[in-house]
Every structure is written in structure tokens, then in C-alpha cells.
C-alpha atoms as a PDB file:
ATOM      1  CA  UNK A   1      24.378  24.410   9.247  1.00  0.00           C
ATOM      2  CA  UNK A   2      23.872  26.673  12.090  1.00  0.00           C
ATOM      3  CA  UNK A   3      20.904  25.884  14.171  1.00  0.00           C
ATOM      4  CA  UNK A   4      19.523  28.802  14.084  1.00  0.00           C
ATOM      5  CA  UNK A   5      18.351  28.550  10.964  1.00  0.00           C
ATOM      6  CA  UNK A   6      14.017  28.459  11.381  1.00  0.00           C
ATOM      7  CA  UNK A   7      12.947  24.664  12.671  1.00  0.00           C
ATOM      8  CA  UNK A   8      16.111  23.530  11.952  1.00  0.00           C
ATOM      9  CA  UNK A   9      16.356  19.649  13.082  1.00  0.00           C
ATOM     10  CA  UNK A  10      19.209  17.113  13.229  1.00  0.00           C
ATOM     11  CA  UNK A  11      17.131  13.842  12.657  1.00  0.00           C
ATOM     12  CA  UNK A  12      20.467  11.853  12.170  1.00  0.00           C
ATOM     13  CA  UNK A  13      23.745  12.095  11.230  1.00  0.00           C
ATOM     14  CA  UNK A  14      22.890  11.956   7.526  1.00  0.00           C
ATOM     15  CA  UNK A  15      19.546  14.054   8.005  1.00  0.00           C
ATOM     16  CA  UNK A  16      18.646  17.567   8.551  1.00  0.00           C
ATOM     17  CA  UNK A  17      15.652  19.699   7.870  1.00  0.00           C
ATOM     18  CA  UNK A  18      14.716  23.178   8.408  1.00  0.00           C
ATOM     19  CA  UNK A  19      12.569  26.221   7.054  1.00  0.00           C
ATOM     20  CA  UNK A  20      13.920  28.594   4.734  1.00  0.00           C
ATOM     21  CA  UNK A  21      17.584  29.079   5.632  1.00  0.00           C
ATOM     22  CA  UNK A  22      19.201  32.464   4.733  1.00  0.00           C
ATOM     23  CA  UNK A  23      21.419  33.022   2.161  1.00  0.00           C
ATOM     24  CA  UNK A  24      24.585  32.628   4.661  1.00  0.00           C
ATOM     25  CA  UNK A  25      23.298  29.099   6.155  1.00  0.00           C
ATOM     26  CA  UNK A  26      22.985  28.231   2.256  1.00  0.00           C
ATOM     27  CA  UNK A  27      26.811  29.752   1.630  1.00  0.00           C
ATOM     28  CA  UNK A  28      27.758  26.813   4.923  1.00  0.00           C
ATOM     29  CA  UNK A  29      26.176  23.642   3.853  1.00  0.00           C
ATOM     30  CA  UNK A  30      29.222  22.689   1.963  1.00  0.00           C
ATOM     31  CA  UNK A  31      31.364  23.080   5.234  1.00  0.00           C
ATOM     32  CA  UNK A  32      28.677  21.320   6.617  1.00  0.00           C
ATOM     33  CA  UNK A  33      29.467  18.360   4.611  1.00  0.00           C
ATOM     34  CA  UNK A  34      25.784  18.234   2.767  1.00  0.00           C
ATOM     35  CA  UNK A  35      26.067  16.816  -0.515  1.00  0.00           C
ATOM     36  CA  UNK A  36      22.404  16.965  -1.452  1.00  0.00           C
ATOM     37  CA  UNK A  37      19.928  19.763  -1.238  1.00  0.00           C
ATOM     38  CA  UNK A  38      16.206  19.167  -1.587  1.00  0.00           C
ATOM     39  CA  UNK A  39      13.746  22.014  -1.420  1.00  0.00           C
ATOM     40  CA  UNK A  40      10.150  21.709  -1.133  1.00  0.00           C
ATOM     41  CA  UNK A  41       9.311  25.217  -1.034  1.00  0.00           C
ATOM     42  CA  UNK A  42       8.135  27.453  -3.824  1.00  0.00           C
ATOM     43  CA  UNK A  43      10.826  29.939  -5.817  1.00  0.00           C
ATOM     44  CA  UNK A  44       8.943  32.482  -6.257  1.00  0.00           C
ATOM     45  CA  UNK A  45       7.414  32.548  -2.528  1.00  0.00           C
ATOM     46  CA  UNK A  46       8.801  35.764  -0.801  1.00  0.00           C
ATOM     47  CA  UNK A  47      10.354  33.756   1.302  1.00  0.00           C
ATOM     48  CA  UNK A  48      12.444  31.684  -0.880  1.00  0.00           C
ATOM     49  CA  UNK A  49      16.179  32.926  -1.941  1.00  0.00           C
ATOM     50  CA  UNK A  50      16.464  34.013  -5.242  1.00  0.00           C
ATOM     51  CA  UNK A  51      19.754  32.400  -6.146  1.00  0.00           C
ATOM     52  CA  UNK A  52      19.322  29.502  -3.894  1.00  0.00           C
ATOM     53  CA  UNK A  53      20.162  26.650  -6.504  1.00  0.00           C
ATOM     54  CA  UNK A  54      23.510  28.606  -7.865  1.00  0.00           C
ATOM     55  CA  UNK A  55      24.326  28.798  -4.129  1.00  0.00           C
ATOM     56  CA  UNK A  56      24.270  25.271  -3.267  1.00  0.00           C
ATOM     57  CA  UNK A  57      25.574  24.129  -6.453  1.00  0.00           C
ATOM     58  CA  UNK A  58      28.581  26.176  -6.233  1.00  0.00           C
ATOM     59  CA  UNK A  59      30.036  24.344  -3.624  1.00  0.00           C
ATOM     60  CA  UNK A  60      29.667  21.066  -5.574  1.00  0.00           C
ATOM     61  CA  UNK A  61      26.253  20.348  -3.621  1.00  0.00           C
ATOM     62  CA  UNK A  62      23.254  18.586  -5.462  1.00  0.00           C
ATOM     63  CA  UNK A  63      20.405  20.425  -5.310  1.00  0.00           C
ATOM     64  CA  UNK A  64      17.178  19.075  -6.303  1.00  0.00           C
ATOM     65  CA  UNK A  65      13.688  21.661  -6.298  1.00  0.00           C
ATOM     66  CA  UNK A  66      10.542  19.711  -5.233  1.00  0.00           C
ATOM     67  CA  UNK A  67       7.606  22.600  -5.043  1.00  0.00           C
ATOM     68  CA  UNK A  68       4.722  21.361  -2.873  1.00  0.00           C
ATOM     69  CA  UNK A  69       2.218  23.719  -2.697  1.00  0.00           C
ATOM     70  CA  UNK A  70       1.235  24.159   0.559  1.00  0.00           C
ATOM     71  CA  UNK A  71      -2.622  24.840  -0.174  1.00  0.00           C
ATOM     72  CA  UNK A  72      -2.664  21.700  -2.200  1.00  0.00           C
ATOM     73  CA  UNK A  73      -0.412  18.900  -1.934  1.00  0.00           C
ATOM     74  CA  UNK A  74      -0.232  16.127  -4.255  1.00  0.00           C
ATOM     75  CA  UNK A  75       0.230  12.711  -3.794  1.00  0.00           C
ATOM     76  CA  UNK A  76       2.594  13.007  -6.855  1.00  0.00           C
ATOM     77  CA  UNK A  77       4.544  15.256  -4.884  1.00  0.00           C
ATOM     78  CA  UNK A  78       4.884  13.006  -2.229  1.00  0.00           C
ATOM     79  CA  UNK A  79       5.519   9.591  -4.732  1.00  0.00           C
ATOM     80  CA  UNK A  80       8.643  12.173  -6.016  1.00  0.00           C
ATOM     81  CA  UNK A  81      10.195  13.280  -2.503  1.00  0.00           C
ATOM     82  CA  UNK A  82       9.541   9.354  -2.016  1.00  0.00           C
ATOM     83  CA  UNK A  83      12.126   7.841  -4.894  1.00  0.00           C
ATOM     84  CA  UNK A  84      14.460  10.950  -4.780  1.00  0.00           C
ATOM     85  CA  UNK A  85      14.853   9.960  -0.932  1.00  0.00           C
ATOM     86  CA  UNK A  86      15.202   5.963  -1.646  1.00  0.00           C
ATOM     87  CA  UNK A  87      17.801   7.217  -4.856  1.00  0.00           C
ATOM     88  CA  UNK A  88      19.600   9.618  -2.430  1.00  0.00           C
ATOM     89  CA  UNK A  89      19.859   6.461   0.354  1.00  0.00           C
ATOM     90  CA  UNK A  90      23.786   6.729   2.616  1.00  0.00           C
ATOM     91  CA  UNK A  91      23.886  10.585   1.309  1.00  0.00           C
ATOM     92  CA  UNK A  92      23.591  13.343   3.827  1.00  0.00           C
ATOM     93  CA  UNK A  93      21.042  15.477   3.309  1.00  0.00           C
ATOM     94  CA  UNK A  94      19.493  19.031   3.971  1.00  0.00           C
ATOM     95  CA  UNK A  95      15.905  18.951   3.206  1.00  0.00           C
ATOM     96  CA  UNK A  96      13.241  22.228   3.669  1.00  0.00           C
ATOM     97  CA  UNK A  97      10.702  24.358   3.006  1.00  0.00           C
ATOM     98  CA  UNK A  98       9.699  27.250   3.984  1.00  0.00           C
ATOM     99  CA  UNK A  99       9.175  26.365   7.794  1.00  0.00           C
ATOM    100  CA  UNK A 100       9.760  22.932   7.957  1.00  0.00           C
ATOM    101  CA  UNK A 101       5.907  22.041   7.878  1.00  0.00           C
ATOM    102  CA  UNK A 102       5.651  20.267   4.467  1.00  0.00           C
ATOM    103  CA  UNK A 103       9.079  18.134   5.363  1.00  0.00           C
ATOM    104  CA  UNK A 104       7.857  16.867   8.875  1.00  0.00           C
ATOM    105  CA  UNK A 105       5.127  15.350   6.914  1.00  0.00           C
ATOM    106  CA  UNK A 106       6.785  13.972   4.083  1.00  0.00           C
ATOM    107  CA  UNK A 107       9.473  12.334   6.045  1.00  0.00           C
ATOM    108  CA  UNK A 108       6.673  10.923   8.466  1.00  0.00           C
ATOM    109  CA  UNK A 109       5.047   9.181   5.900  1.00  0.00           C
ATOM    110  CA  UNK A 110       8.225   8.052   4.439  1.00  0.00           C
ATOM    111  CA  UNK A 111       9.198   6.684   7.295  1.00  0.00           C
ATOM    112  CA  UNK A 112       6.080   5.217   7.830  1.00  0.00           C
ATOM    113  CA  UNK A 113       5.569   3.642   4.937  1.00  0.00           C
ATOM    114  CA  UNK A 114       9.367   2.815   3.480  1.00  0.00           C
ATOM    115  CA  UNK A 115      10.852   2.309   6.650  1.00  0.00           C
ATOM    116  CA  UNK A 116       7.863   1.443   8.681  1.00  0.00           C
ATOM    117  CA  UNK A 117       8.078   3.111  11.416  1.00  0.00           C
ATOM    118  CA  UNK A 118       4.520   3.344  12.891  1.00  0.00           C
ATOM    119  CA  UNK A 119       2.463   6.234  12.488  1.00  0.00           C
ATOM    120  CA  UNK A 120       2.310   7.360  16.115  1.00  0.00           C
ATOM    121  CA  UNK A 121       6.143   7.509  16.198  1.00  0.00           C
ATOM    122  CA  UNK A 122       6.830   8.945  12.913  1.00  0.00           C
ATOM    123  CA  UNK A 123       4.107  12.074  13.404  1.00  0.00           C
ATOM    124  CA  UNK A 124       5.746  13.208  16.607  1.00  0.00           C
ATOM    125  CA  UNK A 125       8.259  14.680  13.974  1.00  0.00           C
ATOM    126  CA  UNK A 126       5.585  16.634  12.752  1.00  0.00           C
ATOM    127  CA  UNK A 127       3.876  17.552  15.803  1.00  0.00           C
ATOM    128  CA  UNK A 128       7.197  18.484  17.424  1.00  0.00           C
ATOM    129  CA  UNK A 129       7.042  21.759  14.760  1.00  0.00           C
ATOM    130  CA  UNK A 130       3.277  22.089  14.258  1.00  0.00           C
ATOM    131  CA  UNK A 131      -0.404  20.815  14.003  1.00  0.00           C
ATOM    132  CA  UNK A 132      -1.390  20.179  10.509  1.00  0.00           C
ATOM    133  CA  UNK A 133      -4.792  21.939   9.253  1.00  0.00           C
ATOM    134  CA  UNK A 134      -7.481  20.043   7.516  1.00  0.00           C
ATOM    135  CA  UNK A 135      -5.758  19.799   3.850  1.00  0.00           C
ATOM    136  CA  UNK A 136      -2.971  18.102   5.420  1.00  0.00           C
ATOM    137  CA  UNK A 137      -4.958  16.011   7.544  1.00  0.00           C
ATOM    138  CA  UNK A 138      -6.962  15.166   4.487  1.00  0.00           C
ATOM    139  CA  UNK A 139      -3.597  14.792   2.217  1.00  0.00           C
ATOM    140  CA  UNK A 140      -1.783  12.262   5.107  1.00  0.00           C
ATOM    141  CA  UNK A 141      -4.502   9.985   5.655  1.00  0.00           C
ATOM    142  CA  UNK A 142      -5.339   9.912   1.927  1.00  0.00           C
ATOM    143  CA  UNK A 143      -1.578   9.047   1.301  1.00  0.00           C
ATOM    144  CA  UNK A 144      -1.736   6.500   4.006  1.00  0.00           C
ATOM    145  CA  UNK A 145      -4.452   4.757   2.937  1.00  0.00           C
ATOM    146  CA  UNK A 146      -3.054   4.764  -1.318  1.00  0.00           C
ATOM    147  CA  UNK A 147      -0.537   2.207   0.768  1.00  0.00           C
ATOM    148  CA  UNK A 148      -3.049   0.454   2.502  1.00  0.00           C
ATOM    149  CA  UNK A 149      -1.762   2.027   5.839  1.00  0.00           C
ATOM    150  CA  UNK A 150      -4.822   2.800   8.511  1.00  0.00           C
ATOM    151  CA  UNK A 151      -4.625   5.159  11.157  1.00  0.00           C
ATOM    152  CA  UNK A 152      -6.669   6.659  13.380  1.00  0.00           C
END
């Protein structure tokens, strides 16, 4: 996965997230060595490749499609991301959206809350890309607290 590809981040060896890569980023993930895909983004943003899934799955990668809608995140959508990530555990994965906004804060509250990291660690992922607006203020603190996690 070239880094070029919009927010792209190497977290770990096993974990990379970006924005929206293009379709020839999504043609090298297999030489990359990804063997899951997980996209939060919506399909039928204009952002969003058309053929994305038949892309990735051509080269023998899972792909798994996780719409979050930016506007209005669920806590269902994060309780989702949350199992397919603890299912998906020792695979490397390539996880985005559309600019790697909705993925910094799902995998800081993951890694708050199943990994437990604390919160002023695992949010300098997110603030590393950008500073979330009041819905996702709202949306992390109200998913924090469903796990009896308090922040300031």
C-alpha cells in the first residue's frame, strides 16, 4: 500500500488505515500482503470506488463493508467494527473510510476499551488526522460511557 494513499497510517505491522484509496492502491493490497479489507465508508459516496469489493476480492482478500454514516454514527456501528476486529485478531488488516476520520475514532475507542489503552493515548490517533465536530464528540463520549469509561 503506497503511502500516498489520503491519511494513510502504518499503526503496526498487522494494521493500516487510510481514506479512500484509488483504484490502483486497491489493485496492490494483495502484494501488500492484506488479507482483510474493512471499509467504513459509504458505496454510493462520490468518493467511494465503484468496484471496490470485486477488486479486493480478486486477489483472494476478505473484504468486509461497514457504512458509518458520517452525520450519524451509531453505536451499533461501532459494537460491529468492535467483534469483526476481535474475530479478525493476528490478521493484517487495511481498514478506511473516506479520509480516515471515522477509523481514527473507532480504533481509539477500541483500543480504549478492548485493549485499554487510556483515552488520552488512544485519541492522539485521532487528533493526529483531525478534530472531531460535535456529533462525534457527542457519539465518543456516549460510547465511552455505554462501557462505563469516563473521560474528560
Amino acid at each position: 500500500m503506497p503511502d500516498t494513499t489520503f491519511n494513510f497510517r502504518q499503526l503496526t505491522p498487522l494494521l493500516a488505515t487510510a481514506g479512500q484509496p484509488d483504484e490502483e492502491a486497491l489493485h496492490n493490497l494483495g502484494q501488500a500482503g492484506y488479507e482483510v479489507v474493512i471499509n467504513l465508508g459509504l458505496a454510493e459516496a462520490d468518493y467511494a470506488v465503484t468496484e471496490e469489493q470485486a477488486i479486493v476480492e480478486s486477489q483472494g482478500i476478505r473484504y468486509l463493508h461497514l457504512p458509518v454514516s458520517f452525520q450519524q454514527p451509531e453505536l451499533e456501528d461501532f459494537r460491529n467494527f468492535r467483534q469483526q476486529l476481535k474475530n479478525l485478531s493476528g490478521r493484517k488488516l487495511f481498514i478506511h473510510c473516506a479520509a480516515n476520520k471515522r477509523v481514527s475514532v473507532f480504533l481509539a475507542l477500541y483500543r480504549t476499551i478492548e485493549e485499554g489503552w487510556p483515552w488520552s493515548e488512544a485519541r492522539q490517533g485521532i487528533e493526529s488526522l483531525w478534530q472531531p465536530d460535535e456529533i462525534w464528540r457527542a457519539f465518543i463520549f456516549n460510547t465511552l460511557q455505554s462501557e462505563g469509561i469516563e473521560i474528560q
